[in-house]
N, C-alpha and C. Protein backbone atom coordinates (compact mmCIF):
# COMPACT_ATOMS: atom_id res chain seq x y z
N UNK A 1 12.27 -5.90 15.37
CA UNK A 1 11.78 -7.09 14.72
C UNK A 1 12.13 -7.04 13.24
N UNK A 2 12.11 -8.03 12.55
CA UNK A 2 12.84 -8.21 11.29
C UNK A 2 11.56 -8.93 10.37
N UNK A 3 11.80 -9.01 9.11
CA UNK A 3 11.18 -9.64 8.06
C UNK A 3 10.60 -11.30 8.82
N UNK A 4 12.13 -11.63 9.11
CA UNK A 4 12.40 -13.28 9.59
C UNK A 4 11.05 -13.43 10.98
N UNK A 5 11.48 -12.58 11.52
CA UNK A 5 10.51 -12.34 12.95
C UNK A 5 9.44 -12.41 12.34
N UNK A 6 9.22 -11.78 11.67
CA UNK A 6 7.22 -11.69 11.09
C UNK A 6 6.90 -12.60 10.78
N UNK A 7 7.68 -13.63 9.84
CA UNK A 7 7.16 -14.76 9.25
C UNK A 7 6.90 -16.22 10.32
N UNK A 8 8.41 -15.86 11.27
CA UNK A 8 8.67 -16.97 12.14
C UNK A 8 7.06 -16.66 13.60
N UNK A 9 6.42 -15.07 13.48
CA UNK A 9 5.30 -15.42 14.57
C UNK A 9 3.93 -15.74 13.82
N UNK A 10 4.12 -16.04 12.59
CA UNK A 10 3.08 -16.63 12.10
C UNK A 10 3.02 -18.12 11.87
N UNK A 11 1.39 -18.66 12.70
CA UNK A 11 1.24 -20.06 13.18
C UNK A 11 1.45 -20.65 11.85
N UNK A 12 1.40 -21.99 12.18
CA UNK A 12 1.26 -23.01 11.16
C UNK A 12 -0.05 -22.98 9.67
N UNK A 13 -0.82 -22.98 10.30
CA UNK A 13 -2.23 -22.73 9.36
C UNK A 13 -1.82 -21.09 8.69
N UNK A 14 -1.00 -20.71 8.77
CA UNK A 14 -0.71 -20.03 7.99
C UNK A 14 0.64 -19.46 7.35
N UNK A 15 0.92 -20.70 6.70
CA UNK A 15 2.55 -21.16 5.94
C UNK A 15 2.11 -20.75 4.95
N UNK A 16 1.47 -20.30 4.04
CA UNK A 16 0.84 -19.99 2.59
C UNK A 16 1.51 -18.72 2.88
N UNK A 17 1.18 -17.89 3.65
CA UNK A 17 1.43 -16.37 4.04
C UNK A 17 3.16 -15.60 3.96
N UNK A 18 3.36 -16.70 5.15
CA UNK A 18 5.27 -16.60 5.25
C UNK A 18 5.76 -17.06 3.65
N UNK A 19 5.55 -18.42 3.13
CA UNK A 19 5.66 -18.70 1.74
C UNK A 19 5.66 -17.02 0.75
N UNK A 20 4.33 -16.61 0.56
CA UNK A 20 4.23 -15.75 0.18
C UNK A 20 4.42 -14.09 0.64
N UNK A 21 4.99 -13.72 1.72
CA UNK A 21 5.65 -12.83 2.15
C UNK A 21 6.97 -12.86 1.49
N UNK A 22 7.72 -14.04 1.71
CA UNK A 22 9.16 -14.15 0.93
C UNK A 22 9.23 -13.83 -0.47
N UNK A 23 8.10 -14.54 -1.16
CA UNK A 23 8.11 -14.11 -2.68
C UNK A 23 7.57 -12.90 -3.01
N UNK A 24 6.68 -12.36 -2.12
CA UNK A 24 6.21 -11.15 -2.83
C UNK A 24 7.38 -9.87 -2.71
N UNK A 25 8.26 -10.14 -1.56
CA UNK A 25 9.29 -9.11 -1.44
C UNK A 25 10.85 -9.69 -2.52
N UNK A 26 10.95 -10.95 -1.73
CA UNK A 26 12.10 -11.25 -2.58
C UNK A 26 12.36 -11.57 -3.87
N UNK A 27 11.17 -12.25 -4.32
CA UNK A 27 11.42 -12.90 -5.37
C UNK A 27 10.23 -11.64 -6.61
N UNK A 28 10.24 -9.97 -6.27
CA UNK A 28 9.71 -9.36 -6.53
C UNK A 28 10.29 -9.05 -8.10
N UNK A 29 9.89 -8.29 -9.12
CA UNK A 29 10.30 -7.90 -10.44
C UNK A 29 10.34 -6.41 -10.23
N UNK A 30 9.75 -5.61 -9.47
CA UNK A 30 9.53 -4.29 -9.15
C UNK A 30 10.94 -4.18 -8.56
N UNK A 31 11.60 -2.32 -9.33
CA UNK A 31 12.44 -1.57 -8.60
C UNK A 31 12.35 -1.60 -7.63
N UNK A 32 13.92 -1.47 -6.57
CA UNK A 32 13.49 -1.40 -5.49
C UNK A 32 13.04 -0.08 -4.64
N UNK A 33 12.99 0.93 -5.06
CA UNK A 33 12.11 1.67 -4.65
C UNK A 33 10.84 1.71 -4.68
N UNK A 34 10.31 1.39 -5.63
CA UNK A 34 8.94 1.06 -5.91
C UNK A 34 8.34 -0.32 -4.99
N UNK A 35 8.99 -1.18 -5.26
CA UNK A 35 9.24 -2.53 -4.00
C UNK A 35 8.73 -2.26 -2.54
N UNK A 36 10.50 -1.47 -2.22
CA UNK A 36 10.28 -1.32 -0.56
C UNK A 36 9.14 -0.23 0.23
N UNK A 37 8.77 1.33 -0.96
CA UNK A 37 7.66 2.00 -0.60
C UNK A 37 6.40 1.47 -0.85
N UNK A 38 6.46 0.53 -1.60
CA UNK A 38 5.09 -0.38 -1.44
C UNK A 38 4.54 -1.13 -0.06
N UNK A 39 5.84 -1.49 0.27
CA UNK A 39 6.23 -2.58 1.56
C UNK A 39 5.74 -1.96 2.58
N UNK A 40 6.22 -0.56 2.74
CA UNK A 40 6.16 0.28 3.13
C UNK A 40 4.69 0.89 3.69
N UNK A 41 4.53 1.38 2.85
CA UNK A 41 3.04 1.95 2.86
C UNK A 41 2.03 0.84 2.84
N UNK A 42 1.98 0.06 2.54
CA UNK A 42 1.09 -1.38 2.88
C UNK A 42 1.21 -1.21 4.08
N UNK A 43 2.60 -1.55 5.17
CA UNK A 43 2.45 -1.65 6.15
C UNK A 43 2.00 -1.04 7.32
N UNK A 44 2.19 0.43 6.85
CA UNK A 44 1.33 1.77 7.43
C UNK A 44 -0.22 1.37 7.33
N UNK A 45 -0.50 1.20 6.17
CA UNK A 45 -2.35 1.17 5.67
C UNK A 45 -2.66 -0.41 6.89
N UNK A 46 -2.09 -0.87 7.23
CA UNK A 46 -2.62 -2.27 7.66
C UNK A 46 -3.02 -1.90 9.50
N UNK A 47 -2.31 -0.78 9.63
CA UNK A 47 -2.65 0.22 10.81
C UNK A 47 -2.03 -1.14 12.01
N UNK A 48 -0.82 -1.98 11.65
CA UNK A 48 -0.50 -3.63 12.68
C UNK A 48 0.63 -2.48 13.45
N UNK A 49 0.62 -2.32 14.34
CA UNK A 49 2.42 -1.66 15.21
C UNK A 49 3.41 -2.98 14.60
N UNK A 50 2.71 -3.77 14.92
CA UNK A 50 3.88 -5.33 15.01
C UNK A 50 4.30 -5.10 13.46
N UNK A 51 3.51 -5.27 12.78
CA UNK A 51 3.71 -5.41 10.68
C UNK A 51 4.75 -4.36 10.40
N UNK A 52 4.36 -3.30 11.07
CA UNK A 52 5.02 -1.85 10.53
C UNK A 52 6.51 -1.81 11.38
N UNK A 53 6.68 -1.94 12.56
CA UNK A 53 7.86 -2.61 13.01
C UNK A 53 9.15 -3.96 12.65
N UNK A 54 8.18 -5.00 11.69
CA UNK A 54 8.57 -5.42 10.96
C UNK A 54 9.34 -5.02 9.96
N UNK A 55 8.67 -4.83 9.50
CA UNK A 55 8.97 -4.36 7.75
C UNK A 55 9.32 -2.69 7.48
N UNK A 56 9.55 -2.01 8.51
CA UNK A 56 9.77 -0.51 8.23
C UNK A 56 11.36 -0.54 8.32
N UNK A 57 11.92 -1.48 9.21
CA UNK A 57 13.93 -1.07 9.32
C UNK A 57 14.48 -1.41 8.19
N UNK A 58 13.67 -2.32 7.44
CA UNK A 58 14.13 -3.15 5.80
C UNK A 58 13.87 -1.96 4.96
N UNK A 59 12.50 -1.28 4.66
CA UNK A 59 12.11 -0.61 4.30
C UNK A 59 13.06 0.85 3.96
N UNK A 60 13.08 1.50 5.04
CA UNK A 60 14.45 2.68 5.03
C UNK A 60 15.58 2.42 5.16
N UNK A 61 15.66 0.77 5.09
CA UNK A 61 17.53 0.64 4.75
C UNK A 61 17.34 0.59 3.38
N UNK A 62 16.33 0.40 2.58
CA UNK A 62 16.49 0.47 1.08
C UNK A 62 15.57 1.39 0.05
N UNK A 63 15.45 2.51 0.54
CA UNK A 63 14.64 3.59 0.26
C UNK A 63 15.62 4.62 0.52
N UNK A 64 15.77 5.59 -0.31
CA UNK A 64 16.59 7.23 -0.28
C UNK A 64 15.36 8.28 0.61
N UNK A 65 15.75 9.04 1.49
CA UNK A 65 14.92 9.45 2.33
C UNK A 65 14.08 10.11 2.06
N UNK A 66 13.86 10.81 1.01
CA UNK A 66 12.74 10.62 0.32
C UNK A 66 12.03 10.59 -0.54
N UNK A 67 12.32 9.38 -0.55
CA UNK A 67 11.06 8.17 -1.29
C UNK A 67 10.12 7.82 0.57
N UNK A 68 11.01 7.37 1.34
CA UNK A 68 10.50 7.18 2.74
C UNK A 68 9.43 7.72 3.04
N UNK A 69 9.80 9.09 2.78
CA UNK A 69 8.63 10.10 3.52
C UNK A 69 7.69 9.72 2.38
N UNK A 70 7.79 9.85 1.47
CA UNK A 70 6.75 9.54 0.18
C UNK A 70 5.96 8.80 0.42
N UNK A 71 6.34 7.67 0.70
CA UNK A 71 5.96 6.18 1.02
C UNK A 71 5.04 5.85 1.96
N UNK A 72 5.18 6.81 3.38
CA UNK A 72 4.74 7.24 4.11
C UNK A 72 3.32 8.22 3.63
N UNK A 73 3.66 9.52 2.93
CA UNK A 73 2.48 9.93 2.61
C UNK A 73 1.83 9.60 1.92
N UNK A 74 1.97 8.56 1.21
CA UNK A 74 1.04 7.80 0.58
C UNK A 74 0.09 6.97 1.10
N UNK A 75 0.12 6.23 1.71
CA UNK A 75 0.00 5.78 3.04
C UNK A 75 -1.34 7.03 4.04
N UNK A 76 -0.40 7.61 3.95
CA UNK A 76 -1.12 8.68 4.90
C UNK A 76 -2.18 9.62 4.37
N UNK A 77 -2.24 10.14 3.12
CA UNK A 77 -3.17 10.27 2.16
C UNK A 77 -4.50 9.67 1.88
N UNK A 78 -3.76 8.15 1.80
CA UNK A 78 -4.57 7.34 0.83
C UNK A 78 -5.64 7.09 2.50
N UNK A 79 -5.25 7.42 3.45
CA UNK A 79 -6.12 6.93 4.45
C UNK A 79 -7.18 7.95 5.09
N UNK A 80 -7.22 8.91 4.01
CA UNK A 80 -8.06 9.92 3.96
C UNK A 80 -9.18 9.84 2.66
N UNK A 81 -8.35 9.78 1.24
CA UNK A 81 -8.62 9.50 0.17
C UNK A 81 -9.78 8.46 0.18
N UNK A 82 -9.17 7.64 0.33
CA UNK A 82 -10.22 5.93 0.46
C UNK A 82 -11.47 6.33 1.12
N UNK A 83 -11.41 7.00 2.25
CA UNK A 83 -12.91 6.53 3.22
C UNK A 83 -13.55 7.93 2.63
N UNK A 84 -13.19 8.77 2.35
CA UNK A 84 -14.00 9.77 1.18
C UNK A 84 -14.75 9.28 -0.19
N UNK A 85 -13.78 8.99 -0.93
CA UNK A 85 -14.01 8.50 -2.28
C UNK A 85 -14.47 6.98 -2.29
N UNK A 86 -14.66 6.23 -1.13
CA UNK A 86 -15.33 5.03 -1.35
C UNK A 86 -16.83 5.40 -0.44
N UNK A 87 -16.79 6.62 0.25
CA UNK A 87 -17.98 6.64 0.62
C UNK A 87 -18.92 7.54 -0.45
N UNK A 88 -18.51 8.83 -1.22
CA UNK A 88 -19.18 9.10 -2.76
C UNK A 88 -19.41 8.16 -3.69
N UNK A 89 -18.63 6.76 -3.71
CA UNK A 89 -18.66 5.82 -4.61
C UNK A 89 -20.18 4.90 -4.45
N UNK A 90 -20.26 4.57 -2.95
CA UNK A 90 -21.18 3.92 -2.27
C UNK A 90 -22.53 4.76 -2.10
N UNK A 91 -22.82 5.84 -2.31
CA UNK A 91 -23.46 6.65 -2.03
C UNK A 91 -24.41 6.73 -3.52
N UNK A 92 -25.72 6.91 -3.16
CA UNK A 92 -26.83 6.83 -4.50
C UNK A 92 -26.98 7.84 -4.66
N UNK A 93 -27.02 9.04 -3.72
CA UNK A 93 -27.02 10.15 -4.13
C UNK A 93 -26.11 10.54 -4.80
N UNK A 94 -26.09 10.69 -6.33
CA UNK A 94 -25.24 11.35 -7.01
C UNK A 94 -24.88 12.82 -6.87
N UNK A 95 -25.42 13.61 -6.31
CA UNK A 95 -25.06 14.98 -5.73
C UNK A 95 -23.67 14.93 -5.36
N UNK A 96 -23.41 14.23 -4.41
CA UNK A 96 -22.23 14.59 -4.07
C UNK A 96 -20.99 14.45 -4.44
N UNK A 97 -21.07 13.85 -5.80
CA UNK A 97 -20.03 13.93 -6.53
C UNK A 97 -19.43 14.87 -7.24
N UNK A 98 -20.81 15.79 -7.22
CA UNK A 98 -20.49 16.69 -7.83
C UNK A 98 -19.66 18.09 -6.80
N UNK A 99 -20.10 18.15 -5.83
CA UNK A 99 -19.50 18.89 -4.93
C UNK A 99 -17.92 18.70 -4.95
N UNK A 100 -17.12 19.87 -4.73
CA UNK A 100 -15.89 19.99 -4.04
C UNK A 100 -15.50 19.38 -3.36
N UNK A 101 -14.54 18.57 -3.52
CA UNK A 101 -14.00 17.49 -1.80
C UNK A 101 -13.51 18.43 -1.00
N UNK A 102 -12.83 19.64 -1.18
CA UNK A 102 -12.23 20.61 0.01
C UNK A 102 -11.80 19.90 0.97
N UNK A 103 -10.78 19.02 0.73
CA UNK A 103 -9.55 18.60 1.03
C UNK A 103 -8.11 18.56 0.74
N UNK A 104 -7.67 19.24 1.37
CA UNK A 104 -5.96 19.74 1.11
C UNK A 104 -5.54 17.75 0.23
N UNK A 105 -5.03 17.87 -0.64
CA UNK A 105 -4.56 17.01 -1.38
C UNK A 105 -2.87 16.82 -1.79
N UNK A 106 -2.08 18.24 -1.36
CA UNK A 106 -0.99 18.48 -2.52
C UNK A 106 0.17 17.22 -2.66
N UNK A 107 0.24 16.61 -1.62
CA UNK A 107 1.18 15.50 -1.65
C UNK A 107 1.42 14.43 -3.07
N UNK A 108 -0.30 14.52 -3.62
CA UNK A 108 -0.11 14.02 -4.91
C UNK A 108 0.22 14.77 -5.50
N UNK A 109 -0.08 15.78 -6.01
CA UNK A 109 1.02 16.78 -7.33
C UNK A 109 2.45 16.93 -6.83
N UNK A 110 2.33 16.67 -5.80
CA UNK A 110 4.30 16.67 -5.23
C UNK A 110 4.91 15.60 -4.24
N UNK A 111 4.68 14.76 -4.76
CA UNK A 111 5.09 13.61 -3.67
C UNK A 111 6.59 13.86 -2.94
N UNK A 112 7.58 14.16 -4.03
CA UNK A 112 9.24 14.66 -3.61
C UNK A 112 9.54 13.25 -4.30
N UNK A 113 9.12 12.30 -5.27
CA UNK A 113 9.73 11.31 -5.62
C UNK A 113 9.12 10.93 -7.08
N UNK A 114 9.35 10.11 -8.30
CA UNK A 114 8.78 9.94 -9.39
C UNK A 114 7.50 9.55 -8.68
N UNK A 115 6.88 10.22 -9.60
CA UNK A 115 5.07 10.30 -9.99
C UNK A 115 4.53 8.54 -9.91
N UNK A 116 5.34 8.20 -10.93
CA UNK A 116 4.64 6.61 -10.88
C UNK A 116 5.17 5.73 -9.60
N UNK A 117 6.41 5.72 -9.22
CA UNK A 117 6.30 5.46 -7.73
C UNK A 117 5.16 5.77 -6.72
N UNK A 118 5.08 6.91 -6.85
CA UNK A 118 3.69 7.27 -5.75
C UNK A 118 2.58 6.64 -6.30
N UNK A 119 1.77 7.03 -7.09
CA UNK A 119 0.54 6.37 -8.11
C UNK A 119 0.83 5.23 -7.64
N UNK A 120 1.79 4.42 -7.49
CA UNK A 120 2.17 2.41 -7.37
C UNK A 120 1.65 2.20 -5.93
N UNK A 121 1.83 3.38 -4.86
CA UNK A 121 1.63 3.22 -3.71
C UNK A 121 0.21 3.52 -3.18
N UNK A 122 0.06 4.65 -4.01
CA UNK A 122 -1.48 4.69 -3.77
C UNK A 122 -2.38 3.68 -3.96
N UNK A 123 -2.01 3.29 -4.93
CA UNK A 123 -2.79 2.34 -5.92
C UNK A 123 -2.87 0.90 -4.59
N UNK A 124 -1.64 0.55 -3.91
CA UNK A 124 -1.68 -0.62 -3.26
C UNK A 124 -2.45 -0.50 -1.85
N UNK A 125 -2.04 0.94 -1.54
CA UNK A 125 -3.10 1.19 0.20
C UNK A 125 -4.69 1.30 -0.47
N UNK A 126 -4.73 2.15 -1.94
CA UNK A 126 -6.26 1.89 -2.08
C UNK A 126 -7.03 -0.14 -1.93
N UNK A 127 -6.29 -0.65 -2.57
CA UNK A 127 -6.46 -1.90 -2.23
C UNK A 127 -6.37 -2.26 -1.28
N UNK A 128 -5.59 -2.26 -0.16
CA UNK A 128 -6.24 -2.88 1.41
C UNK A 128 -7.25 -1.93 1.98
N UNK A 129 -7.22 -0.28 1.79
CA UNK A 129 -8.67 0.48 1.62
C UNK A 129 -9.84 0.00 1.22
N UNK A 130 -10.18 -0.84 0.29
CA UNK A 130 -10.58 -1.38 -0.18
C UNK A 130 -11.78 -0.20 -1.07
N UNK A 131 -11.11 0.85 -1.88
CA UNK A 131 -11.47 2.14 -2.94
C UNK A 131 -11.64 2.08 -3.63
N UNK A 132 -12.71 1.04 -3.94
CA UNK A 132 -12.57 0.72 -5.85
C UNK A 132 -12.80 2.38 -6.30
N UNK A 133 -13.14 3.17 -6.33
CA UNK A 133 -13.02 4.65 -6.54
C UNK A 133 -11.30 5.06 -7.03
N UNK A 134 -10.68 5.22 -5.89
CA UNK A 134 -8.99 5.16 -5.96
C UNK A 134 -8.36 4.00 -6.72
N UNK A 135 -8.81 3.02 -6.58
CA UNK A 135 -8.28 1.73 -7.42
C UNK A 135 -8.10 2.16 -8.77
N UNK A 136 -9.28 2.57 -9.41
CA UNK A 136 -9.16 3.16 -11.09
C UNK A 136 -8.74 4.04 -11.25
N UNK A 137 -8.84 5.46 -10.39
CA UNK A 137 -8.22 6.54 -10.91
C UNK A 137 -6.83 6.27 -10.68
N UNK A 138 -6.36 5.68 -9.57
CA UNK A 138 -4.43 5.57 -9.69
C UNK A 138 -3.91 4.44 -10.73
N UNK A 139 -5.16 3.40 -10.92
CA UNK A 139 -4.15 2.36 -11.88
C UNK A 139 -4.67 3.47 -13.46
N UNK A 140 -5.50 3.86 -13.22
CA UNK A 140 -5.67 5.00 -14.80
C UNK A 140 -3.85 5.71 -15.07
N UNK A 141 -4.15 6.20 -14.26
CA UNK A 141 -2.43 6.84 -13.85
C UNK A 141 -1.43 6.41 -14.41
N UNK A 142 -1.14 5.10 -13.66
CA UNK A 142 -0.29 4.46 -13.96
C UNK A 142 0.06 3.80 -15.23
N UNK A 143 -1.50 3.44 -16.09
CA UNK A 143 -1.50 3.08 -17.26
C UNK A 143 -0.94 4.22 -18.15
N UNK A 144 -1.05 5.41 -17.99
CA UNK A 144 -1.31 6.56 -18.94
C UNK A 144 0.39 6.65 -18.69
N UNK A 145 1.04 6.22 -17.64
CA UNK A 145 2.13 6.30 -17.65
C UNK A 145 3.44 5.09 -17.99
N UNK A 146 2.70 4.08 -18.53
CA UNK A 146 2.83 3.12 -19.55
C UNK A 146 3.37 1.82 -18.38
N UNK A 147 2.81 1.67 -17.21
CA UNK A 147 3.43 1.05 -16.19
C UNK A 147 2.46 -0.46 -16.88
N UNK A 148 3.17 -1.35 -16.58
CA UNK A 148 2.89 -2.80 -17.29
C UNK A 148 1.69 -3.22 -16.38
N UNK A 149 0.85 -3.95 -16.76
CA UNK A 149 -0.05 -4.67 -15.24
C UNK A 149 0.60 -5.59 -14.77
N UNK A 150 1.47 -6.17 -14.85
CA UNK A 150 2.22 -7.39 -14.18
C UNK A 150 2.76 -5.83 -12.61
N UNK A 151 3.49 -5.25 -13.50
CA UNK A 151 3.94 -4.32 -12.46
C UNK A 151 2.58 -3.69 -11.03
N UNK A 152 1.59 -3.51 -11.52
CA UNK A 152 0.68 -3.32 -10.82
C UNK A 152 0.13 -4.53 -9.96
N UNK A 153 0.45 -5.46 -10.71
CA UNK A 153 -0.31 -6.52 -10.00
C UNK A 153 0.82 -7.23 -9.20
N UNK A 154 2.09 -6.97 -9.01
CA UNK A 154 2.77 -6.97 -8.22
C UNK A 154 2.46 -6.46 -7.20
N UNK A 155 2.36 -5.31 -7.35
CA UNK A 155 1.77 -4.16 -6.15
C UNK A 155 0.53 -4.72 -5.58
N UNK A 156 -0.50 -4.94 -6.37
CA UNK A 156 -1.75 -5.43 -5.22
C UNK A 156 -1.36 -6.67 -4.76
N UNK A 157 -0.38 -7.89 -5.34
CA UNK A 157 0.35 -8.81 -4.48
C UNK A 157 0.49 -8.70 -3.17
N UNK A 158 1.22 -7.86 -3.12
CA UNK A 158 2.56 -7.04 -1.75
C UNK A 158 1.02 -6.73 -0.67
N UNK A 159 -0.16 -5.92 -1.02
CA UNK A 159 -0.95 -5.23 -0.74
C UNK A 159 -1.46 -6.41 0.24
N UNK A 160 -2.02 -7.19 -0.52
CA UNK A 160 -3.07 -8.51 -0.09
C UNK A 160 -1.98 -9.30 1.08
N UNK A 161 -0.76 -9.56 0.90
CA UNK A 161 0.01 -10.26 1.46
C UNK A 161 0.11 -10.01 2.59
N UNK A 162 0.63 -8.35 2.79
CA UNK A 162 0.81 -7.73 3.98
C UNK A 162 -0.47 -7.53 5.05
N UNK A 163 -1.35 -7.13 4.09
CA UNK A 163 -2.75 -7.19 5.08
C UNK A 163 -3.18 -8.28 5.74
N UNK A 164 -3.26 -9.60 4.49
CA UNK A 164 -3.58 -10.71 5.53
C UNK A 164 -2.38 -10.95 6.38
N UNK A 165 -0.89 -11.21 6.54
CA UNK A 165 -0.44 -11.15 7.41
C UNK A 165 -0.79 -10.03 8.84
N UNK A 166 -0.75 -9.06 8.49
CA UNK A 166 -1.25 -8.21 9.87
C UNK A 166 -2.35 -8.43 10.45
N UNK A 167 -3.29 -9.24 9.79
CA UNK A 167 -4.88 -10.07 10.19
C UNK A 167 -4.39 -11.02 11.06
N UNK A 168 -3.69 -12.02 10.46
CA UNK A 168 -3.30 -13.26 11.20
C UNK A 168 -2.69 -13.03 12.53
N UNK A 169 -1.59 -11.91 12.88
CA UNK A 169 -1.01 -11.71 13.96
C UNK A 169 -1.81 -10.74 14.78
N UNK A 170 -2.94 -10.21 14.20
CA UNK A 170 -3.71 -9.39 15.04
C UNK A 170 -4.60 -10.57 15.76
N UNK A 171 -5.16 -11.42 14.99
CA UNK A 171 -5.73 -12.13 15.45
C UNK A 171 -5.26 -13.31 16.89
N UNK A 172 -3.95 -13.34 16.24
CA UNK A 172 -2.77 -14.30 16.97
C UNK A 172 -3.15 -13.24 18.39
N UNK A 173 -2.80 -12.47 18.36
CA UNK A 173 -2.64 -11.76 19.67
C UNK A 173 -3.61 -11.49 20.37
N UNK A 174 -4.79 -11.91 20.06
CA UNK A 174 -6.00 -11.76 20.53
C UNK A 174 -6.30 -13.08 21.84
């Protein structure tokens, strides 16, 4: 399945979506690495087979292999990260913040690809995560690493786009 496919099985009542699928990829300002591992890892975090079948053959035709895997563990991280750190976030007991997470982490100190690439990706699965916890510490990141907010807010673009699309066709298929 292709980009075209994704947009073309989404119904009518939701032309805003396909509209904005096209622009958030094509008509994007973000490198394309940064771009397609966004694309990427959104589409992993949205947990759709159909979304991620979509958008993954585009994805590693324009990604160096690894950034891929990156893209991927970001993704794969952040889906550990999030339901931790948004459940200490949510939590009144302040105790447990203070505790050790004693969770193997290293993928962030070594992604195998620039730092702010990853941080961009985290930053976008924390948003369909929905981590306000992760949300600040990766866009902290990213700021400290002088990344523009247009650039970020590209990224939660891509984020929001892809999720509600994988809503709509989950739903479709229901």
């Amino acid at each position: 399945m292709s980009i075209e496919a994704l947009k073309d099985a989404l119904p009518d009542y939701a032309k805003d979506l396909k509209l904005n699928l096209s622009a958030v990829i094509g008509n994007s300002d973000l490198p394309q690495q940064q771009l397609w591992g966004t694309v990427l890892a959104c589409a992993m975090a949205t947990r759709s087979p159909h979304v991620l079948r979509a958008l993954e053959p585009e994805a590693k035709a324009n990604l160096k292999p690894e950034a891929y895997q990156a893209a991927k563990g970001a993704a794969a991280i952040m889906g550990m990260n999030n339901v931790y750190y948004r459940a200490l976030h949510l939590l009144k007991n302040q105790e447990y913040r203070t505790l050790p997470a004693r969770l193997r982490m290293n993928v962030i100190a070594n992604p195998g690809v620039d730092k702010t690439d990853f941080e961009l990706w985290c930053t976008a699965v924390s948003a369909i995560n929905g981590c306000g916890a992760c949300l600040d510490s990766h866009e902290e990141e990213l700021k400290k690493r002088g990344v523009p907010n247009t650039a970020i807010q590209a990224a939660m673009r891509i984020a929001a786009v892809v999720n509600a699309v994988s809503r709509v066709v989950a739903a479709e298929a229901a």
